[in-house]
N, C-alpha and C. Protein backbone atom coordinates (compact mmCIF):
# COMPACT_ATOMS: atom_id res chain seq x y z
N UNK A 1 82.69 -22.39 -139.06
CA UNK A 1 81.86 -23.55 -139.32
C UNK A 1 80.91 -23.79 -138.16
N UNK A 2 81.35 -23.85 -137.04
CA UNK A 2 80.45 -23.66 -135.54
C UNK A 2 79.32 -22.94 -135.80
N UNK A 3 79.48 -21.38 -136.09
CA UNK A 3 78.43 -20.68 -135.96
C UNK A 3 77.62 -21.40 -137.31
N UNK A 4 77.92 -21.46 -138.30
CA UNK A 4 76.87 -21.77 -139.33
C UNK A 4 76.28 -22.88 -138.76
N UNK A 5 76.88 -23.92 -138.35
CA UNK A 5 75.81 -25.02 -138.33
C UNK A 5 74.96 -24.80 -136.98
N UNK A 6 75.59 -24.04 -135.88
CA UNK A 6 74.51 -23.29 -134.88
C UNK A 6 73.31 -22.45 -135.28
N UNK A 7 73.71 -21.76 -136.36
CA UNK A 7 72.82 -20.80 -136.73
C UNK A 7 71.77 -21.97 -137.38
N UNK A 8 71.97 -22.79 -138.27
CA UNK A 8 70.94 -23.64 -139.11
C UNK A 8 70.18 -24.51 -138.35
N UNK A 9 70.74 -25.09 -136.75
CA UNK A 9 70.21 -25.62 -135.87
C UNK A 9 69.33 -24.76 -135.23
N UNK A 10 69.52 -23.65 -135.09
CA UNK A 10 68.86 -22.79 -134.27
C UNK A 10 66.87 -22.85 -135.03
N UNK A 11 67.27 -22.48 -136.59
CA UNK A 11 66.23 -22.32 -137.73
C UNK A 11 65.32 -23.62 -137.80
N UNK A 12 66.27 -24.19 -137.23
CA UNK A 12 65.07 -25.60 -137.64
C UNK A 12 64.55 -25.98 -136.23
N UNK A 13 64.93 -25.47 -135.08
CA UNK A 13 64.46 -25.67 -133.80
C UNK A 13 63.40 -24.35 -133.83
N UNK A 14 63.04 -23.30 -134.32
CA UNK A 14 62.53 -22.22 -134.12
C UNK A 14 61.23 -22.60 -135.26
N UNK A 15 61.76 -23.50 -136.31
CA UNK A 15 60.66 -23.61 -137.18
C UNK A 15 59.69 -25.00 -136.75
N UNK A 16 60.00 -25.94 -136.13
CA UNK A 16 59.06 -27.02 -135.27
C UNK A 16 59.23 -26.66 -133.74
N UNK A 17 59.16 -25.30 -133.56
CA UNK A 17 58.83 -24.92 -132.19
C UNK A 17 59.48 -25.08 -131.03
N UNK A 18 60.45 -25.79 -130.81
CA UNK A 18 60.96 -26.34 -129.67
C UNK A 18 61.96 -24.76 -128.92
N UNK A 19 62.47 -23.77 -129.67
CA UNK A 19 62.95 -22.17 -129.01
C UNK A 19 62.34 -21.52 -130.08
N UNK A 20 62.26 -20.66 -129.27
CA UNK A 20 61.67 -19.09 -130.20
C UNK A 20 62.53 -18.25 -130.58
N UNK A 21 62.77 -17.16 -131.43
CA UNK A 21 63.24 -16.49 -132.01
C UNK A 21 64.27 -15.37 -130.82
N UNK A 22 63.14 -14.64 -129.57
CA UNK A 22 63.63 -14.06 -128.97
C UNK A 22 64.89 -14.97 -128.14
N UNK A 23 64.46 -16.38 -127.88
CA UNK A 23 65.33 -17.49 -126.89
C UNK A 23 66.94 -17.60 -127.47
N UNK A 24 66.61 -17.23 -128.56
CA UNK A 24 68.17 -17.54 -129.48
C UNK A 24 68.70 -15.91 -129.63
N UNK A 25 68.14 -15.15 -129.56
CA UNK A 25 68.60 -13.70 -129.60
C UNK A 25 68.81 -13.65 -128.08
N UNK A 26 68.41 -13.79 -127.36
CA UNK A 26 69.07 -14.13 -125.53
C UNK A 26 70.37 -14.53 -125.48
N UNK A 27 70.62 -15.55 -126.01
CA UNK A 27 71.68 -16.74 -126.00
C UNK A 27 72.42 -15.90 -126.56
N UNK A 28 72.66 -15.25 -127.94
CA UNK A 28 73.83 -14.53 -128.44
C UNK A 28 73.98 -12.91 -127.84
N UNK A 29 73.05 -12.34 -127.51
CA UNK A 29 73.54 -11.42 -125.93
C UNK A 29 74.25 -12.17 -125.09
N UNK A 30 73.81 -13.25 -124.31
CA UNK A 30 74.49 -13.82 -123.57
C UNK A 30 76.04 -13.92 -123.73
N UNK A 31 76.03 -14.45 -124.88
CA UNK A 31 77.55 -14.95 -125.51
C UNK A 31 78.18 -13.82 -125.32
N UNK A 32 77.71 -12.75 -126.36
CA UNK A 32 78.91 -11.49 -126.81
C UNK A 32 79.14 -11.10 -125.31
N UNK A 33 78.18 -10.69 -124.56
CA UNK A 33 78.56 -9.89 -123.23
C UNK A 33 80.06 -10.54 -122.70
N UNK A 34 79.71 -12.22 -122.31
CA UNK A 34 80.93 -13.24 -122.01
C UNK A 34 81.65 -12.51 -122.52
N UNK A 35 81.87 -12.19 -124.09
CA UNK A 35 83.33 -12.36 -125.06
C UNK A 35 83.42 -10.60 -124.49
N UNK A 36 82.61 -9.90 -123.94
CA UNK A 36 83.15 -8.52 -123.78
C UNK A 36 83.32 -8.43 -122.06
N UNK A 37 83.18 -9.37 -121.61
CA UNK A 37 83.61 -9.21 -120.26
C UNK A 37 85.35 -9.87 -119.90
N UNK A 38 85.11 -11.01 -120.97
CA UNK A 38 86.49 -11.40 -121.10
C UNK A 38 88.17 -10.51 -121.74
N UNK A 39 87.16 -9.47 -122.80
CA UNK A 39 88.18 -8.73 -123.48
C UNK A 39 88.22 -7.42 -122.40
N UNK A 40 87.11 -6.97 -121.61
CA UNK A 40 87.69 -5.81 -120.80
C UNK A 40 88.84 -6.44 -119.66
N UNK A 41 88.64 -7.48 -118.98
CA UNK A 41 89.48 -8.14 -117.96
C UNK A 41 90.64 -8.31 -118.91
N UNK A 42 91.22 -8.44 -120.32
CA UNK A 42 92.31 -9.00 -120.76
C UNK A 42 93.03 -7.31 -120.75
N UNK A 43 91.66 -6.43 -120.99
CA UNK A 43 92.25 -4.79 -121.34
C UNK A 43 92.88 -4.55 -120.04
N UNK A 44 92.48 -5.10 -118.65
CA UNK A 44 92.56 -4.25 -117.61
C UNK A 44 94.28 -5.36 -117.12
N UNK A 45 93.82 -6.34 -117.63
CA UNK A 45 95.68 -7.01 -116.99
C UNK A 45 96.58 -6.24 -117.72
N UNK A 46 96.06 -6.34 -119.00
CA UNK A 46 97.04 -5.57 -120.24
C UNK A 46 97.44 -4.12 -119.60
N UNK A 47 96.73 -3.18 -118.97
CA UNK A 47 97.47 -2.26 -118.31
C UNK A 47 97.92 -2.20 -117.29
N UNK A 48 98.01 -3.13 -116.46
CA UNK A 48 98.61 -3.21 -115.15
C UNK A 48 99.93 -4.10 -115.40
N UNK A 49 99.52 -4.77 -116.51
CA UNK A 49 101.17 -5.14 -116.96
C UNK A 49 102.34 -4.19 -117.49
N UNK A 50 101.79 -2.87 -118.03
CA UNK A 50 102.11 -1.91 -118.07
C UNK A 50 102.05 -1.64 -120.04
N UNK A 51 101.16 -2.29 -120.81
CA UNK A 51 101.69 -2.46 -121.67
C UNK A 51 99.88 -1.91 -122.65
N UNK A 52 99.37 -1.15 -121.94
CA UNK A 52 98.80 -0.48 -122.26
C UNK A 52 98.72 1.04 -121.15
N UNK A 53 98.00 2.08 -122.02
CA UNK A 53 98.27 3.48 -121.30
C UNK A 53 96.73 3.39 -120.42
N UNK A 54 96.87 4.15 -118.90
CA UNK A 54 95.84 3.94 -118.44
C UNK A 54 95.40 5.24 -118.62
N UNK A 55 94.47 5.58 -119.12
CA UNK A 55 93.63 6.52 -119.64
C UNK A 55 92.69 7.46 -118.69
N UNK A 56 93.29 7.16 -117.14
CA UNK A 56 92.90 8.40 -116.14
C UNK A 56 94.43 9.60 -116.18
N UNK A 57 95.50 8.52 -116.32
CA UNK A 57 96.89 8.91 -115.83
C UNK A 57 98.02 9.13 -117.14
N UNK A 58 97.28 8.73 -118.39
CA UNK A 58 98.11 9.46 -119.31
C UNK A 58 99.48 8.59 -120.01
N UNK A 59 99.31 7.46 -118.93
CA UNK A 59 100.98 6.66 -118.73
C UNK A 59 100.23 5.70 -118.49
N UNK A 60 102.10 4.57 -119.19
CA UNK A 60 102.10 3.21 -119.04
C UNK A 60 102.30 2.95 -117.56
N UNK A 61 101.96 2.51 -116.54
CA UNK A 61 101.64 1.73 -115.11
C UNK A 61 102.01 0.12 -115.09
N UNK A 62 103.18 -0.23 -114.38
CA UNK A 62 102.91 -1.63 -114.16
C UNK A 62 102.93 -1.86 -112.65
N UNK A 63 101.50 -2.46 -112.48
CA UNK A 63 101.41 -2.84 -111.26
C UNK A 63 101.01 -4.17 -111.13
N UNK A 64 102.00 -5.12 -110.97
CA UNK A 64 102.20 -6.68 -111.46
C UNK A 64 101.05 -7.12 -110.43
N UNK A 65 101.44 -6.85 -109.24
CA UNK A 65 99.91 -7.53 -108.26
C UNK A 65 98.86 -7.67 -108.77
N UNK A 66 98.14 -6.31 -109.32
CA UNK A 66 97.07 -6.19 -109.73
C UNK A 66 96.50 -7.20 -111.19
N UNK A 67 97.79 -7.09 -112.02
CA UNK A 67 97.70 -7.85 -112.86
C UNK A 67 97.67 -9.51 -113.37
N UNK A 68 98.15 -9.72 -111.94
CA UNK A 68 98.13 -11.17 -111.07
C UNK A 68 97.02 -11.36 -110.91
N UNK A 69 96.06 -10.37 -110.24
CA UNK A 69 94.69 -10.85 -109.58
C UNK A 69 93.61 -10.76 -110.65
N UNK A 70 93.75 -10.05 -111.43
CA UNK A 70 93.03 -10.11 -112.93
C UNK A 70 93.44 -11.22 -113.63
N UNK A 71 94.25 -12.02 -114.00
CA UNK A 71 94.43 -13.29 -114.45
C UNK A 71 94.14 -14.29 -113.74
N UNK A 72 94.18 -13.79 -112.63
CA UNK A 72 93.42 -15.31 -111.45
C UNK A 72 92.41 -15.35 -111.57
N UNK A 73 91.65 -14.12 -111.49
CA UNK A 73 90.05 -14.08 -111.79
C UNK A 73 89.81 -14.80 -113.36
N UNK A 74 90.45 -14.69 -114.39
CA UNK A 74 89.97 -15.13 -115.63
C UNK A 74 90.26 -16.25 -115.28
N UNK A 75 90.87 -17.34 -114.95
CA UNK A 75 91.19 -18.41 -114.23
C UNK A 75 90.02 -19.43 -113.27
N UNK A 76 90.07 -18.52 -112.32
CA UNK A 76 88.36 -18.71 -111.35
C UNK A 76 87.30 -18.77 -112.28
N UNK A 77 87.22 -17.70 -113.55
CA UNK A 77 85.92 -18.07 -114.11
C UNK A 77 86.21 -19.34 -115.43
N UNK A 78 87.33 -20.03 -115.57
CA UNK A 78 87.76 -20.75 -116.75
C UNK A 78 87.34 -22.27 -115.47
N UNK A 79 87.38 -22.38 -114.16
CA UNK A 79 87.24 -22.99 -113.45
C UNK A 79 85.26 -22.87 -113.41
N UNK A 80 85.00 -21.89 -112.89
CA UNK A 80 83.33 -21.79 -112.53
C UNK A 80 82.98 -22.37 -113.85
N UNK A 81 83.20 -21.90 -115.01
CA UNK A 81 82.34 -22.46 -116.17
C UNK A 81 82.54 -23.32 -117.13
N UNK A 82 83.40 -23.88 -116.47
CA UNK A 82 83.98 -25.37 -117.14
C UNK A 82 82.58 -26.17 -117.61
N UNK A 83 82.37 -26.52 -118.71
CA UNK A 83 81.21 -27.37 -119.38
C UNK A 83 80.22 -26.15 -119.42
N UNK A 84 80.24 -25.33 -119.45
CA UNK A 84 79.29 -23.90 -119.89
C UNK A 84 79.11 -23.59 -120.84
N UNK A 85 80.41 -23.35 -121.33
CA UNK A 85 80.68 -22.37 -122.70
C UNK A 85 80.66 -23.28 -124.01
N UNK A 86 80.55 -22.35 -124.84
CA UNK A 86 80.46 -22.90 -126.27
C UNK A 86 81.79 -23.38 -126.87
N UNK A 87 82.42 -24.19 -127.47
CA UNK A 87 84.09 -23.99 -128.13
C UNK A 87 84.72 -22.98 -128.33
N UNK A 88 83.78 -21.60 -128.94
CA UNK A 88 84.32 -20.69 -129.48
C UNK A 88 84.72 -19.46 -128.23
N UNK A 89 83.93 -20.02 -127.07
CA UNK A 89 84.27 -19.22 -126.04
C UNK A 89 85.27 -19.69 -124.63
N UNK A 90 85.07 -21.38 -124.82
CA UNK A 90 86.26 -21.75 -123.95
C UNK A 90 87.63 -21.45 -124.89
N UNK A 91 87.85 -21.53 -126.37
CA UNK A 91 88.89 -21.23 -127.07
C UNK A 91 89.48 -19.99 -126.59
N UNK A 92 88.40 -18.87 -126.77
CA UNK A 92 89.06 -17.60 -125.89
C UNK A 92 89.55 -17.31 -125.04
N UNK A 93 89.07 -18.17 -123.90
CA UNK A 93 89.50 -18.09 -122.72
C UNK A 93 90.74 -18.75 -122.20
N UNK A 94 90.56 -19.89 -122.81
CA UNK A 94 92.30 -20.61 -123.09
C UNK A 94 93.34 -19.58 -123.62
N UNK A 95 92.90 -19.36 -124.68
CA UNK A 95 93.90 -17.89 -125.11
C UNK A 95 94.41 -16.74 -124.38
N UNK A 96 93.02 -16.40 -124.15
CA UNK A 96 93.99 -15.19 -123.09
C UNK A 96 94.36 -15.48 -122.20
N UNK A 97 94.21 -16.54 -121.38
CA UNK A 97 94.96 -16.69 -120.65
C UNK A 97 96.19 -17.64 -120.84
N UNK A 98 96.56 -18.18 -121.69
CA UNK A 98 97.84 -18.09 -122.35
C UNK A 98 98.73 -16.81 -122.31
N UNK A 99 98.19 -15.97 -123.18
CA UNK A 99 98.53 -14.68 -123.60
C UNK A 99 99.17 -13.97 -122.35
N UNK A 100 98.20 -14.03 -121.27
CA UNK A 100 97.77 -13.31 -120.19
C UNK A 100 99.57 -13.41 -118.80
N UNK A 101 99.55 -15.19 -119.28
CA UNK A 101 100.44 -15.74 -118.38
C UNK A 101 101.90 -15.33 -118.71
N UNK A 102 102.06 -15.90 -119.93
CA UNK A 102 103.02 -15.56 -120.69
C UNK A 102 103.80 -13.89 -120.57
N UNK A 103 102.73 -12.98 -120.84
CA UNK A 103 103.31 -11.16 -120.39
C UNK A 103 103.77 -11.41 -118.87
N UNK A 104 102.85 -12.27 -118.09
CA UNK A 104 103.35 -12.07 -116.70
C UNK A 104 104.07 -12.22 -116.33
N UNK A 105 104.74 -13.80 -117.22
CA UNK A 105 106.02 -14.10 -116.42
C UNK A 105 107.11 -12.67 -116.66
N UNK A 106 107.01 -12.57 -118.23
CA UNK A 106 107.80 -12.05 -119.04
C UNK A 106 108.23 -10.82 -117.89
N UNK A 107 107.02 -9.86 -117.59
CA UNK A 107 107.18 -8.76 -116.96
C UNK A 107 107.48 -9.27 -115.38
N UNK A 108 107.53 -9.75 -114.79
CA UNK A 108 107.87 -10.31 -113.79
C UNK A 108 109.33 -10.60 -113.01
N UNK A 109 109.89 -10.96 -114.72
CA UNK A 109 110.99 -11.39 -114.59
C UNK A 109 111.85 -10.09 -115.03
N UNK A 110 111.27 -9.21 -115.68
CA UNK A 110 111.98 -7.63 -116.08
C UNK A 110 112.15 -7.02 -114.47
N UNK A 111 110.63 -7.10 -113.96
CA UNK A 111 111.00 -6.35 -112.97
C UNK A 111 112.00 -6.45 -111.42
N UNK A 112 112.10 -7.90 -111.72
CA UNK A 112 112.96 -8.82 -111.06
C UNK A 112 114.57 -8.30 -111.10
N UNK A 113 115.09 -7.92 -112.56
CA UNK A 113 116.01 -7.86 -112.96
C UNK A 113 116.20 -6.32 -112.75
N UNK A 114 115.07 -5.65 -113.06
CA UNK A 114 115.38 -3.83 -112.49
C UNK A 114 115.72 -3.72 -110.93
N UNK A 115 115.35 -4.16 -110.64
CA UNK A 115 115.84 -4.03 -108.41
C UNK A 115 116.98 -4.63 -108.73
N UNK A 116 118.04 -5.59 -109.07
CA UNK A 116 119.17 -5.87 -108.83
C UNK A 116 120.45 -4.59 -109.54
């Protein structure tokens, strides 16, 4: 429902002039890049949590640090762009990092339990 009534706002701002056609094709580059910078950072915790294969090495890898500092960073930027984003892109970002936290503890607490 968002995007439609964005999209119909967009048409009637482009048709009494106030953005141009290219200004709104900016804006949704803009967006997707966000939503693909957010899904490579969720790809790259996702393998350092070990729960994807890292594709230099053939194998699952958990290297929890790393995967710590990749969720902090999605974090730092859920902080930098607070009042930025659109609903449909702070929604995402709430999510994965839900998602994000949640594997961490999970794996955290596995690996906790393998050393004893």
């Amino acid at each position: 429902m968002y995007n439609i009534e964005r999209s119909y706002l967009n048409i009637i701002y482009v048709e009494v002039g106030i953005i141009t056609m290219d200004e709104i094709n900016k804006e949704q580059y803009i967006r997707e890049l966000f939503i693909e910078l957010l899904l490579m950072l969720r790809a790259g915790a996702l393998q350092n949590l070990g729960m994807l294969t890292n594709p230099a090495t053939g194998k699952k890898e958990t290297k929890i640090d790393l995967a710590k500092r990749v969720i902090d960073m999605l974090g730092m930027l859920q902080k930098k762009t607070e009042g930025n984003l659109s609903d449909q892109e702070t929604k995402m970002l709430e999510n994965l990092l839900a998602e994000l936290r949640i594997l961490y503890i999970k794996e955290s607490k596995s690996n906790e339990s393998d050393k004893e």
